[in-house]
PDB file of N, CA and C in Angstrom:
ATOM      1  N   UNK A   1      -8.879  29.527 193.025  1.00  0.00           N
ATOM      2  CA  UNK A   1      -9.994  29.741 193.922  1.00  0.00           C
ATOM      3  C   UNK A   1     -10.491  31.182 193.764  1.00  0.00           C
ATOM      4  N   UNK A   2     -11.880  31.298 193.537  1.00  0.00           N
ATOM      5  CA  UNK A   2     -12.119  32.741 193.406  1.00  0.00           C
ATOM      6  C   UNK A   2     -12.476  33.257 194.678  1.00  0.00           C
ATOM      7  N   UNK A   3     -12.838  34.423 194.609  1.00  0.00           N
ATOM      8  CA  UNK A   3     -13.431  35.158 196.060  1.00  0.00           C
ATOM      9  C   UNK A   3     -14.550  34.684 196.423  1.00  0.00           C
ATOM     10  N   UNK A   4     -15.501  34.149 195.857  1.00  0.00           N
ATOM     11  CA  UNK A   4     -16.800  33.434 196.509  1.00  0.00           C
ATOM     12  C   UNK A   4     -16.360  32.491 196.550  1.00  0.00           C
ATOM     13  N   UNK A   5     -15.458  31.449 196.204  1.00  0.00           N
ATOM     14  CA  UNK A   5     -15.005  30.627 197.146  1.00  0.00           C
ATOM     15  C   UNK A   5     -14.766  30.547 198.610  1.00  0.00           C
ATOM     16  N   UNK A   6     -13.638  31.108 198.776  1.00  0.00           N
ATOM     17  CA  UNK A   6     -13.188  32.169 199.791  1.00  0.00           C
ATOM     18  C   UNK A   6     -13.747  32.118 200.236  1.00  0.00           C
ATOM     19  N   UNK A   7     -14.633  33.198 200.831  1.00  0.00           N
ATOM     20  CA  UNK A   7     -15.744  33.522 201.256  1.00  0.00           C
ATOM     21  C   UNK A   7     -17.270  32.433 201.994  1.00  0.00           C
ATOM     22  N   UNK A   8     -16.783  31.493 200.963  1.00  0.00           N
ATOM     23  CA  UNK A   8     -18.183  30.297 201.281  1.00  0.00           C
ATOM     24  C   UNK A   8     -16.979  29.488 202.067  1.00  0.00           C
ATOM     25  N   UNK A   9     -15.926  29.161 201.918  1.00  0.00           N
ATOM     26  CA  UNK A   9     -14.984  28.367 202.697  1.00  0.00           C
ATOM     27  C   UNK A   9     -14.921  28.953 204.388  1.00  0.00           C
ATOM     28  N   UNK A  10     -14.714  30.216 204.358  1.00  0.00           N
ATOM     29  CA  UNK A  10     -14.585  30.617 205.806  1.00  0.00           C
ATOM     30  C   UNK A  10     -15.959  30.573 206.616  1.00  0.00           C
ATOM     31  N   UNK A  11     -16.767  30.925 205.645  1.00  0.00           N
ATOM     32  CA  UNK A  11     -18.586  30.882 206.298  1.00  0.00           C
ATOM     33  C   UNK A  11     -19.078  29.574 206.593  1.00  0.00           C
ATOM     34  N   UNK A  12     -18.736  28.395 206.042  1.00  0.00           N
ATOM     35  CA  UNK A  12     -18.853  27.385 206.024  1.00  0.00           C
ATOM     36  C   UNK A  12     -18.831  26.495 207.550  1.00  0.00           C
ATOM     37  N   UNK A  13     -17.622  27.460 207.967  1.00  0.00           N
ATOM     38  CA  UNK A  13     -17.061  26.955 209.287  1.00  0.00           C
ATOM     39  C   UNK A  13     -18.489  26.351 210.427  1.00  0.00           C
ATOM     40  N   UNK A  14     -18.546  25.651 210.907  1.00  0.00           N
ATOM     41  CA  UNK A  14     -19.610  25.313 212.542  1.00  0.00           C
ATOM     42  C   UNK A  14     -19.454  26.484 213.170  1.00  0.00           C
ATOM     43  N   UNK A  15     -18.063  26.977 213.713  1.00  0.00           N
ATOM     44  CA  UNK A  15     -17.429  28.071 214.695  1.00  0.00           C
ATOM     45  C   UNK A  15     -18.883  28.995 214.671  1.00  0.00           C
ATOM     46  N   UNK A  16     -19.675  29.510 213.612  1.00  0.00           N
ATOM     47  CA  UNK A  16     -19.934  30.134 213.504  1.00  0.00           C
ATOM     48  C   UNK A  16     -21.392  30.076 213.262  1.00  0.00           C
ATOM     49  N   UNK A  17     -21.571  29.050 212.770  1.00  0.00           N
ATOM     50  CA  UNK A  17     -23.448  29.012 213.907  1.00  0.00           C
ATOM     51  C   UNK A  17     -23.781  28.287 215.022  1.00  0.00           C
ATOM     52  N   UNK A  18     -22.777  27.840 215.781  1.00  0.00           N
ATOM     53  CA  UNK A  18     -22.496  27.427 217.314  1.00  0.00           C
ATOM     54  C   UNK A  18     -22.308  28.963 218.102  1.00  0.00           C
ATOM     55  N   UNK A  19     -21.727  29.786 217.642  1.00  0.00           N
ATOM     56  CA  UNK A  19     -21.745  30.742 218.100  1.00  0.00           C
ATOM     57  C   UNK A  19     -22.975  32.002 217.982  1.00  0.00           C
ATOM     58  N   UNK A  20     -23.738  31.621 217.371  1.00  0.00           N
ATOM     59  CA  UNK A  20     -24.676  32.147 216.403  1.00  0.00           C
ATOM     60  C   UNK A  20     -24.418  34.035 216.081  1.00  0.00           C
ATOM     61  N   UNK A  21     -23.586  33.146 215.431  1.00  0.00           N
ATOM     62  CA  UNK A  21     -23.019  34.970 214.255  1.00  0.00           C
ATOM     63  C   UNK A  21     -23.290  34.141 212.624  1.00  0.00           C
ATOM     64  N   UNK A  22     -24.149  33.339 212.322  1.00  0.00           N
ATOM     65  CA  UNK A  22     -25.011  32.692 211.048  1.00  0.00           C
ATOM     66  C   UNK A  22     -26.151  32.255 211.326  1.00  0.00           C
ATOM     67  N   UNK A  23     -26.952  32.062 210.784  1.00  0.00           N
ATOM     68  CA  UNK A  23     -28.235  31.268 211.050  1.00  0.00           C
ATOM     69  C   UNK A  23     -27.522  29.909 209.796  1.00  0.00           C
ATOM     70  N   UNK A  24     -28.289  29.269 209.855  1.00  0.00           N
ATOM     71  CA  UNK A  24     -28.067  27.841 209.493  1.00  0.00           C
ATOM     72  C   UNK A  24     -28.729  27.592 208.314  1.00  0.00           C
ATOM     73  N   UNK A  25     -27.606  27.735 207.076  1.00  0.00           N
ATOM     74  CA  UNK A  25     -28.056  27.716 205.578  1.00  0.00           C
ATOM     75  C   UNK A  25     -27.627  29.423 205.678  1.00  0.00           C
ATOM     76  N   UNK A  26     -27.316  30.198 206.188  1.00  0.00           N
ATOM     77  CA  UNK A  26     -26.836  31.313 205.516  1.00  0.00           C
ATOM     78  C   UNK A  26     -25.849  31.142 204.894  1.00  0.00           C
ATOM     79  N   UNK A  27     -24.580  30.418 205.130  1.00  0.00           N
ATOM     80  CA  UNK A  27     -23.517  30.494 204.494  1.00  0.00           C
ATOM     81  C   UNK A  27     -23.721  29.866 202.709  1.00  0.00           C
ATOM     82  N   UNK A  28     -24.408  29.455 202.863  1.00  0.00           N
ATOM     83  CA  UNK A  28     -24.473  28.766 201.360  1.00  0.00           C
ATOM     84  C   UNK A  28     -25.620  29.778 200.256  1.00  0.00           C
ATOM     85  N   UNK A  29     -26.308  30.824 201.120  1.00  0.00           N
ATOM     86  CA  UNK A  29     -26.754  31.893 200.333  1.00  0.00           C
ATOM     87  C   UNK A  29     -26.276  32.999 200.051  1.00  0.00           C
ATOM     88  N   UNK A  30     -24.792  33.430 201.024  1.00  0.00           N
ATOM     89  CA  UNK A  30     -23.944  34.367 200.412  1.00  0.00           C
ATOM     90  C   UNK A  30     -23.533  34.053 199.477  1.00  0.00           C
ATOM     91  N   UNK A  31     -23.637  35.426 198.518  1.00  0.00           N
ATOM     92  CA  UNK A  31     -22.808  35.517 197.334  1.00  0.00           C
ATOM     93  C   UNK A  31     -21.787  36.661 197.576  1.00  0.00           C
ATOM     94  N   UNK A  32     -20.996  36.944 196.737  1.00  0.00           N
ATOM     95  CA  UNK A  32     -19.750  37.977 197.202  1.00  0.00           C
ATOM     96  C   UNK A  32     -20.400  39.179 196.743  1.00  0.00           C
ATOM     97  N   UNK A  33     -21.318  39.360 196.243  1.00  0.00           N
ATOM     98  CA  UNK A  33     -21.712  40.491 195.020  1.00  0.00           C
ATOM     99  C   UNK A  33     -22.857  40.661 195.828  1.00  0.00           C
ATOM    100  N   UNK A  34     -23.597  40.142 196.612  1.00  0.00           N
ATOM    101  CA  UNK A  34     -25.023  40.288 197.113  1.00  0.00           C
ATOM    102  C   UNK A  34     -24.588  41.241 198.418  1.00  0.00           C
ATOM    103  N   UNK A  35     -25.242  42.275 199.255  1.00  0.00           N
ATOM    104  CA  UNK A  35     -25.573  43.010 199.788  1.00  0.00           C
ATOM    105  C   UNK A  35     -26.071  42.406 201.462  1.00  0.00           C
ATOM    106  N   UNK A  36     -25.406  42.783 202.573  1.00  0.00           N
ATOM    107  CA  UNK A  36     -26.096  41.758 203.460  1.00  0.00           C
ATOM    108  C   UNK A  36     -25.608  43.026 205.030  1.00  0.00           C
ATOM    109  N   UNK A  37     -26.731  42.636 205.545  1.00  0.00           N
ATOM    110  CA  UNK A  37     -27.113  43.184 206.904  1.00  0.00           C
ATOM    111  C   UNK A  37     -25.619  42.811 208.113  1.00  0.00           C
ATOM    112  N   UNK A  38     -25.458  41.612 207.988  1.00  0.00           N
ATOM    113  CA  UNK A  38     -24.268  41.049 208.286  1.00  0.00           C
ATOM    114  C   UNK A  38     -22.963  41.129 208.579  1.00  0.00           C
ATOM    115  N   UNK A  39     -22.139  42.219 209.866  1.00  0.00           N
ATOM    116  CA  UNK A  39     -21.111  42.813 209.812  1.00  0.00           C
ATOM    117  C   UNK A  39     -20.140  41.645 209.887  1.00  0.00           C
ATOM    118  N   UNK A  40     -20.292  40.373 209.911  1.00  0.00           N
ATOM    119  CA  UNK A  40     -19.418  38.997 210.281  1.00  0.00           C
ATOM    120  C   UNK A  40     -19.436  39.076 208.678  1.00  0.00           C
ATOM    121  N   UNK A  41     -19.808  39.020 207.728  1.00  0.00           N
ATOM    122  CA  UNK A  41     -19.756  38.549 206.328  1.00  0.00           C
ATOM    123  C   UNK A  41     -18.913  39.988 205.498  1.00  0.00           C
ATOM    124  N   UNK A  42     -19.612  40.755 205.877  1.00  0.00           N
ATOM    125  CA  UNK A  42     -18.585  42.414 204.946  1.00  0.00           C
ATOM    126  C   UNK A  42     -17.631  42.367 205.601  1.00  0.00           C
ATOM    127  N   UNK A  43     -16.795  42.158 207.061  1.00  0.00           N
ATOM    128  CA  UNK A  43     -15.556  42.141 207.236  1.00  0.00           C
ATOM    129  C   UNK A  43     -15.055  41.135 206.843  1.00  0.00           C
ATOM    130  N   UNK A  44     -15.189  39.775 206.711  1.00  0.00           N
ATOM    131  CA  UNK A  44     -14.795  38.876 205.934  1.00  0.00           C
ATOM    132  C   UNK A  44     -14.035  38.986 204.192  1.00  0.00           C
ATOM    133  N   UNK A  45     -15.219  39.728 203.852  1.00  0.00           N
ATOM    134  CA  UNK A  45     -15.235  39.708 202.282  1.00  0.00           C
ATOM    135  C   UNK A  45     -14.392  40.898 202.353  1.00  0.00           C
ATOM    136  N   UNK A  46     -14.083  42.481 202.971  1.00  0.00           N
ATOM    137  CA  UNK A  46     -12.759  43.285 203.158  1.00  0.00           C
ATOM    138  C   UNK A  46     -11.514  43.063 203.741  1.00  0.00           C
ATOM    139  N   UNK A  47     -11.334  41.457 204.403  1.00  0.00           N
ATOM    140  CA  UNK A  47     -10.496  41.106 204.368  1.00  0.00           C
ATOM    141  C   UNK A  47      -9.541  40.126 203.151  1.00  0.00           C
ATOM    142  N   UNK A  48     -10.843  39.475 202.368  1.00  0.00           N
ATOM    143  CA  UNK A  48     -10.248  38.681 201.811  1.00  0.00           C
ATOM    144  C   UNK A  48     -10.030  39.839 200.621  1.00  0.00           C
ATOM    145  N   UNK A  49     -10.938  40.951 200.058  1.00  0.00           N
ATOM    146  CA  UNK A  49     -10.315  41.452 199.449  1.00  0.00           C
ATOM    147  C   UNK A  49      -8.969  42.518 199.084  1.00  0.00           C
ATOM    148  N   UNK A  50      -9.052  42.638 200.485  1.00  0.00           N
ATOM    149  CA  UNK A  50      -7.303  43.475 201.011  1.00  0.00           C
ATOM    150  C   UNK A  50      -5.924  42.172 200.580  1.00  0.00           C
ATOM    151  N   UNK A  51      -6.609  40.712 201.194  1.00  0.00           N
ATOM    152  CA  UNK A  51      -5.528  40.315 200.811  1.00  0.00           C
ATOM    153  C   UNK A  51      -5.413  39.995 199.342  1.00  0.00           C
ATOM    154  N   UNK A  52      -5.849  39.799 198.524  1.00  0.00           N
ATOM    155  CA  UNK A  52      -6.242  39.348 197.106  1.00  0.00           C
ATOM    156  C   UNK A  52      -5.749  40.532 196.326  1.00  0.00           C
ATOM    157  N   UNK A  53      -6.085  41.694 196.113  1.00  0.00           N
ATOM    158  CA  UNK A  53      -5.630  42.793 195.814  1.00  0.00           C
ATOM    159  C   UNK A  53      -3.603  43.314 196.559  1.00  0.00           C
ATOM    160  N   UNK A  54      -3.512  42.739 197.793  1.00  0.00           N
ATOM    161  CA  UNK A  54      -2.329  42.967 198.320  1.00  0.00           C
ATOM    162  C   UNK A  54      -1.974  44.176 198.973  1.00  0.00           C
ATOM    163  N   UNK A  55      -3.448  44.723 198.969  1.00  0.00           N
ATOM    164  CA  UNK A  55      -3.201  45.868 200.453  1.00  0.00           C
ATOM    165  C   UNK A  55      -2.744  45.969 201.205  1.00  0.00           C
ATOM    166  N   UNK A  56      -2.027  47.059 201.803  1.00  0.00           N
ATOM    167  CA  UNK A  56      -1.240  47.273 202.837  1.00  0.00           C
ATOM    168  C   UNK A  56      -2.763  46.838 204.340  1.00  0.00           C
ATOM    169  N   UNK A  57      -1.718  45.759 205.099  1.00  0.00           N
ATOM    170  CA  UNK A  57      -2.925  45.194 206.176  1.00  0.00           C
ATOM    171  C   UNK A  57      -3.401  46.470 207.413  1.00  0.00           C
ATOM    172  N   UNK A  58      -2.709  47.695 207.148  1.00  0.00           N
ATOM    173  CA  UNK A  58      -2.950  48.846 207.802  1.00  0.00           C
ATOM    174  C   UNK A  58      -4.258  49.668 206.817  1.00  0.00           C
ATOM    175  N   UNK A  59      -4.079  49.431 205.384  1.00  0.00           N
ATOM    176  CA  UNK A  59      -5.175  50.043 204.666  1.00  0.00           C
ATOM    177  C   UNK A  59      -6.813  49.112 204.890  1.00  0.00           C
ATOM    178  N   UNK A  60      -6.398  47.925 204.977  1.00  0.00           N
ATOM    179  CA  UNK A  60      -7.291  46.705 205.145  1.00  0.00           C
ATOM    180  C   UNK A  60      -8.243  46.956 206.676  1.00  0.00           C
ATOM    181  N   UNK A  61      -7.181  47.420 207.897  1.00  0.00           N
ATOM    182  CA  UNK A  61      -7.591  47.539 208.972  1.00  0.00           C
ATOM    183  C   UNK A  61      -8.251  48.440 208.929  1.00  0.00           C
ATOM    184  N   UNK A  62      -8.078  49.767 208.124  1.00  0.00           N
ATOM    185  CA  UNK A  62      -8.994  51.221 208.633  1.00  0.00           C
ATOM    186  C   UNK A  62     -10.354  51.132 207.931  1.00  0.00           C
ATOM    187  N   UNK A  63     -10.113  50.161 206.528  1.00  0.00           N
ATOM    188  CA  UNK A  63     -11.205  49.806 206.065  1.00  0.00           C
ATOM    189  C   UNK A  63     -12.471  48.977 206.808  1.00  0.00           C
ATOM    190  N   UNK A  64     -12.144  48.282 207.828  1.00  0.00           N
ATOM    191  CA  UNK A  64     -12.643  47.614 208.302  1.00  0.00           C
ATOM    192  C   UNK A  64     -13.230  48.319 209.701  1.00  0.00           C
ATOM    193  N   UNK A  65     -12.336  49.302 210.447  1.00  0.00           N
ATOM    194  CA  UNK A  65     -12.684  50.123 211.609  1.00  0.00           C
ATOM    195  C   UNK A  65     -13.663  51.204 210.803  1.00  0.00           C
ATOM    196  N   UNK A  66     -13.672  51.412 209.680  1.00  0.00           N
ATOM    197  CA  UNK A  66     -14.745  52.381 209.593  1.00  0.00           C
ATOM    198  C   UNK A  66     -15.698  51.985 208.991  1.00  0.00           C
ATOM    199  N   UNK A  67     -15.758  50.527 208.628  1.00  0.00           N
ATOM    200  CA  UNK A  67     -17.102  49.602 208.258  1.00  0.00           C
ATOM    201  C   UNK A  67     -18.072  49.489 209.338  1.00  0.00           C
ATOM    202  N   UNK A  68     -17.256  48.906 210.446  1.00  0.00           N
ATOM    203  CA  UNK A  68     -17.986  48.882 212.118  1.00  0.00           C
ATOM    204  C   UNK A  68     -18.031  50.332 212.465  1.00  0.00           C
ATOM    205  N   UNK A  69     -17.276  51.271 212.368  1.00  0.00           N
ATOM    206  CA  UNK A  69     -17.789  52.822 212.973  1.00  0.00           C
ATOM    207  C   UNK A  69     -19.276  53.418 212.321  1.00  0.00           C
ATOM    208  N   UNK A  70     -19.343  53.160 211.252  1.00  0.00           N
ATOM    209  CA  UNK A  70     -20.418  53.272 210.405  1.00  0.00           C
ATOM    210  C   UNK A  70     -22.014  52.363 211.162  1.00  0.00           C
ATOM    211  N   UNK A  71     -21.496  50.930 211.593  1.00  0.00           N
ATOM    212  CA  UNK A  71     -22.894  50.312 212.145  1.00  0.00           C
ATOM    213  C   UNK A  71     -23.004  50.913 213.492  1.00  0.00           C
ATOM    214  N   UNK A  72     -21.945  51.478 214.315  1.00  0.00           N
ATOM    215  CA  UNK A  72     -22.495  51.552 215.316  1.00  0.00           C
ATOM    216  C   UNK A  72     -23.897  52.555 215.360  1.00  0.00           C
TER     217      UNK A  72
END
């Protein structure tokens, strides 16, 4: 399974345009390589790549607290 797998597997979910953190047909226009407004999709894709790579889940976490410190 590659990382845009991944990635389209977790986005895929209902959870998540019932909740509306997707609009409907976004998940099937992410690509892993494409660029997106979207803080639900870049923490996704720095998680799956912390685990894939085998980052320490403390290096994974600060990566991710200073992804969101950055949008605020």
């Amino acid at each position: 399974m590659t990382k845009e797998d991944i990635l389209r597997a977790y986005l895929e979910d209902d959870l998540f345009i019932e909740k509306g953190y997707l609009k409907e047909g976004e998940a099937n226009k992410s690509k892993w390589s494409s660029t997106t407004n979207n803080n639900l999709i870049n923490v996704i894709k720095l998680a799956i790549e912390g685990e894939l790579t085998k980052e320490s889940p403390n290096v994974t976490e600060k990566k991710i607290n200073t992804l969101m410190n950055r949008q605020s």
